[in-house]
C-alpha atoms as a PDB file:
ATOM      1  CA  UNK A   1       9.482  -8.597 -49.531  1.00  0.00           C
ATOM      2  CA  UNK A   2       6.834  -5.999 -48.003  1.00  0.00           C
ATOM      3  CA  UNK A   3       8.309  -3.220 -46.227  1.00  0.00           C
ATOM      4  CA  UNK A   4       5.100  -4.068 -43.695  1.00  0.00           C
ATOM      5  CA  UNK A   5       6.190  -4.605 -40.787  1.00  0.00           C
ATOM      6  CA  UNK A   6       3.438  -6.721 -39.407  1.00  0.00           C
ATOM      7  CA  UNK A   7       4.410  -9.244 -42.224  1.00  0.00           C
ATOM      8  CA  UNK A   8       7.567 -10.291 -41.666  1.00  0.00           C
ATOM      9  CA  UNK A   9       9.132 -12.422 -39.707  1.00  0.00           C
ATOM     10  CA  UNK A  10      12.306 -14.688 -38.499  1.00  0.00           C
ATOM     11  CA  UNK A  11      12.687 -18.681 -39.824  1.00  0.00           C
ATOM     12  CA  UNK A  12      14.552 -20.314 -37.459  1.00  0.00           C
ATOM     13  CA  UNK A  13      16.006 -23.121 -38.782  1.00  0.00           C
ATOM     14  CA  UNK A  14      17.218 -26.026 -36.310  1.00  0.00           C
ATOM     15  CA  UNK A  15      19.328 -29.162 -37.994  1.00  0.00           C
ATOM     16  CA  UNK A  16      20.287 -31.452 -35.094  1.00  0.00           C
ATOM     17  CA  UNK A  17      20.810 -35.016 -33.816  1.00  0.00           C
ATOM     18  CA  UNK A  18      17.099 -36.779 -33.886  1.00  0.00           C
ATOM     19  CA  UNK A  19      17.589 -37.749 -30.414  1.00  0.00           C
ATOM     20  CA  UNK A  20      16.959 -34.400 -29.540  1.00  0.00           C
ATOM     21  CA  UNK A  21      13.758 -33.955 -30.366  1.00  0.00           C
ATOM     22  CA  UNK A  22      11.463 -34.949 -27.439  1.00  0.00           C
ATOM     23  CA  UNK A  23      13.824 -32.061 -25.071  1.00  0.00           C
ATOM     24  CA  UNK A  24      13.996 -29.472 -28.570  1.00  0.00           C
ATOM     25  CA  UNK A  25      10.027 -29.373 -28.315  1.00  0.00           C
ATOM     26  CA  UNK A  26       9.785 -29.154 -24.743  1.00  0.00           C
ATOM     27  CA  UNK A  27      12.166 -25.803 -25.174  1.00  0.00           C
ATOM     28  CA  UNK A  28      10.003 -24.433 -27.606  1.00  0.00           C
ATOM     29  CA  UNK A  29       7.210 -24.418 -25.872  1.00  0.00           C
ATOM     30  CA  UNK A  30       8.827 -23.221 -22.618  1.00  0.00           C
ATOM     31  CA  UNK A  31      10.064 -20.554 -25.163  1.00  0.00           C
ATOM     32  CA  UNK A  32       7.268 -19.239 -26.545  1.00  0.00           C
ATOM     33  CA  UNK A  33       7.393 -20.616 -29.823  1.00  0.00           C
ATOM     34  CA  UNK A  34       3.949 -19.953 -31.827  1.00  0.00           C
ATOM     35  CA  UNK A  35       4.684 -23.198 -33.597  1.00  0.00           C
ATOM     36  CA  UNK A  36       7.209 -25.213 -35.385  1.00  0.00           C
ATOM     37  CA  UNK A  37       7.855 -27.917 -38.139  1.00  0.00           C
ATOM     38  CA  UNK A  38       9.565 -31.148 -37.716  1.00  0.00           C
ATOM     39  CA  UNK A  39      11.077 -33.269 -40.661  1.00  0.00           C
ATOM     40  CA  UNK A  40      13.717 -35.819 -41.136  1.00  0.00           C
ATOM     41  CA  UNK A  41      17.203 -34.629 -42.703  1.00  0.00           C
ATOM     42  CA  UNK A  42      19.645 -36.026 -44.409  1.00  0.00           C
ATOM     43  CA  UNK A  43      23.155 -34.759 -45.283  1.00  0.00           C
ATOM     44  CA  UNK A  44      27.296 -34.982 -44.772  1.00  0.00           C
ATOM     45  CA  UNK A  45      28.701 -31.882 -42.441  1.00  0.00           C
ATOM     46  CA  UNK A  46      31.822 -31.935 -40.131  1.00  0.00           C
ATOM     47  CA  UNK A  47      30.260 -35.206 -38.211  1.00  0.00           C
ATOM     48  CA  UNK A  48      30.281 -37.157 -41.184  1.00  0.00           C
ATOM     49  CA  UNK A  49      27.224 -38.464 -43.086  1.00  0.00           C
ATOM     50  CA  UNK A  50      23.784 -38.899 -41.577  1.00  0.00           C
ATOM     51  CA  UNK A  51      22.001 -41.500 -43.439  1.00  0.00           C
ATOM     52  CA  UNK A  52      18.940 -41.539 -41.197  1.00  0.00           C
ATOM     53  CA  UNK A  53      18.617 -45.280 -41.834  1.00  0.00           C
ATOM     54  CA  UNK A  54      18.518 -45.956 -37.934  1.00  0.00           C
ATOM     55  CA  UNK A  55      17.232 -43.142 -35.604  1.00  0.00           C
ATOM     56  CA  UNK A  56      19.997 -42.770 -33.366  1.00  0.00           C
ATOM     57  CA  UNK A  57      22.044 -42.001 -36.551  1.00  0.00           C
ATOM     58  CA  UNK A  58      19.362 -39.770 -37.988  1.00  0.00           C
ATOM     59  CA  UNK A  59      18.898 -35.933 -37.647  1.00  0.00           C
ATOM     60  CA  UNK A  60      15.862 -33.424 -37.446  1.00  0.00           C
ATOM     61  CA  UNK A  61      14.984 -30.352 -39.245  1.00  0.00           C
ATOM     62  CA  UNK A  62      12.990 -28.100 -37.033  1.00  0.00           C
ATOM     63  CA  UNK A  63      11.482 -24.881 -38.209  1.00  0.00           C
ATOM     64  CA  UNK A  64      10.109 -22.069 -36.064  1.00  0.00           C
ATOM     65  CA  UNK A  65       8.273 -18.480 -37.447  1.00  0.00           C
ATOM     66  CA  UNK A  66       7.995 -15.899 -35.371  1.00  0.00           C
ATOM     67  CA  UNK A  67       8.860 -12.559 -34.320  1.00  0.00           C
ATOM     68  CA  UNK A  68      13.092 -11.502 -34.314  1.00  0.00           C
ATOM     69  CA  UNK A  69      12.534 -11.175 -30.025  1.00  0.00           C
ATOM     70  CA  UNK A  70      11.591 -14.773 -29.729  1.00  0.00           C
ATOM     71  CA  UNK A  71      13.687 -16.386 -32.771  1.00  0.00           C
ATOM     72  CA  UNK A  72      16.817 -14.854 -31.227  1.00  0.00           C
ATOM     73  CA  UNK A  73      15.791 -16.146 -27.446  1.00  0.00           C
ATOM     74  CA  UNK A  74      15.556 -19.834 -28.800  1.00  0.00           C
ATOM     75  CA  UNK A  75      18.483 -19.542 -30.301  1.00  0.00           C
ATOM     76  CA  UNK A  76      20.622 -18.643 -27.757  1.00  0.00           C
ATOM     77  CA  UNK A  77      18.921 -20.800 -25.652  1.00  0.00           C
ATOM     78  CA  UNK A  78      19.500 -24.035 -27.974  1.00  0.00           C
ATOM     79  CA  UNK A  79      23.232 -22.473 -28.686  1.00  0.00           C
ATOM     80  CA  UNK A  80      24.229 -22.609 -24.682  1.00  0.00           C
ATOM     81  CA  UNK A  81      22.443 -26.235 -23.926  1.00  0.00           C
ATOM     82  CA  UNK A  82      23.311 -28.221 -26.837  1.00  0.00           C
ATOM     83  CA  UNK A  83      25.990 -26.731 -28.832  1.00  0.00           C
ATOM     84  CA  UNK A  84      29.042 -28.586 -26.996  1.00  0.00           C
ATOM     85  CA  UNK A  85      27.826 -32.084 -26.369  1.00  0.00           C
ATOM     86  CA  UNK A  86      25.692 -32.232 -29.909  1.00  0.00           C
ATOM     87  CA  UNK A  87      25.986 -31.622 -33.980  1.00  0.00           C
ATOM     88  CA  UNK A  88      23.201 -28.910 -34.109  1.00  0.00           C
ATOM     89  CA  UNK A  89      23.347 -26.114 -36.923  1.00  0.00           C
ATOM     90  CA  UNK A  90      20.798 -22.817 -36.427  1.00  0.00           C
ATOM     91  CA  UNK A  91      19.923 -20.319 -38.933  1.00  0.00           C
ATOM     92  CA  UNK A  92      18.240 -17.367 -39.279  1.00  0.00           C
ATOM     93  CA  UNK A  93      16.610 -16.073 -42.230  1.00  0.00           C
ATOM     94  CA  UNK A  94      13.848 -13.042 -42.717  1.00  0.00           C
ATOM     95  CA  UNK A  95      10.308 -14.025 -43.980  1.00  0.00           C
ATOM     96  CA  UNK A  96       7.579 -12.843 -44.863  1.00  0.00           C
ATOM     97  CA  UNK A  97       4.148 -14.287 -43.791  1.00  0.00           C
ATOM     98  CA  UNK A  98       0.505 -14.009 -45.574  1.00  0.00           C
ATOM     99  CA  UNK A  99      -1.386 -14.717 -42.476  1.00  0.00           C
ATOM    100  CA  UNK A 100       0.820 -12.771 -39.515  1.00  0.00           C
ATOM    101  CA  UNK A 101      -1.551 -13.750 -36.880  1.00  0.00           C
ATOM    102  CA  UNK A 102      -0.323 -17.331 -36.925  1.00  0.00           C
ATOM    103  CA  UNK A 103       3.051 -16.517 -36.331  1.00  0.00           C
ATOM    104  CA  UNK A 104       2.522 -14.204 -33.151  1.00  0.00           C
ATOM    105  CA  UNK A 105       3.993 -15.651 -29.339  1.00  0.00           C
END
């Protein structure tokens, strides 16, 4: 990884309930995410399995790039809204990005 610091970078990573999503992108925005990913996940955790087979049963991957500043304000946000009532796992992981411009707030 460049020592650059215009290059890097936080991944957010969001796993959570699919019912979420509609609200989860509405918070980003209001955030200042740049951007952000959506895909379908599949998987067994503490909840049990999600098969994704019907969409209330199904869960979202959601991925956000951008500065540490506005990685670590999402998060916290997502942490004190959701974490009690839904399954939601966040992680954090440094990047680095070929085109940093894309990934500013």
């Amino acid at each position: 990884m460049t020592t650059d610091p215009e290059f890097r970078r936080k991944l957010l990573t969001v796993i959570t309930e699919a019912a979420l999503e509609t609200h989860l992108t509405r918070d980003l925005e209001q955030l200042g995410a740049p951007g952000y990913t959506i895909a379908n996940a599949r998987g067994r955790g503490q909840r049990g399995v999600r098969k994704a087979g019907w969409e209330a049963d199904s869960n979202i991957r959601v991925e956000i790039i951008c500065d540490e500043t506005t990685a670590r304000r999402i998060a916290a946000h997502l942490r004190e809204r959701y974490y009690d009532n839904y399954a939601m796992i966040l992680t954090l992981t440094d990047v680095e990005v070929l085109r940093p411009q894309k990934f500013s707030s």
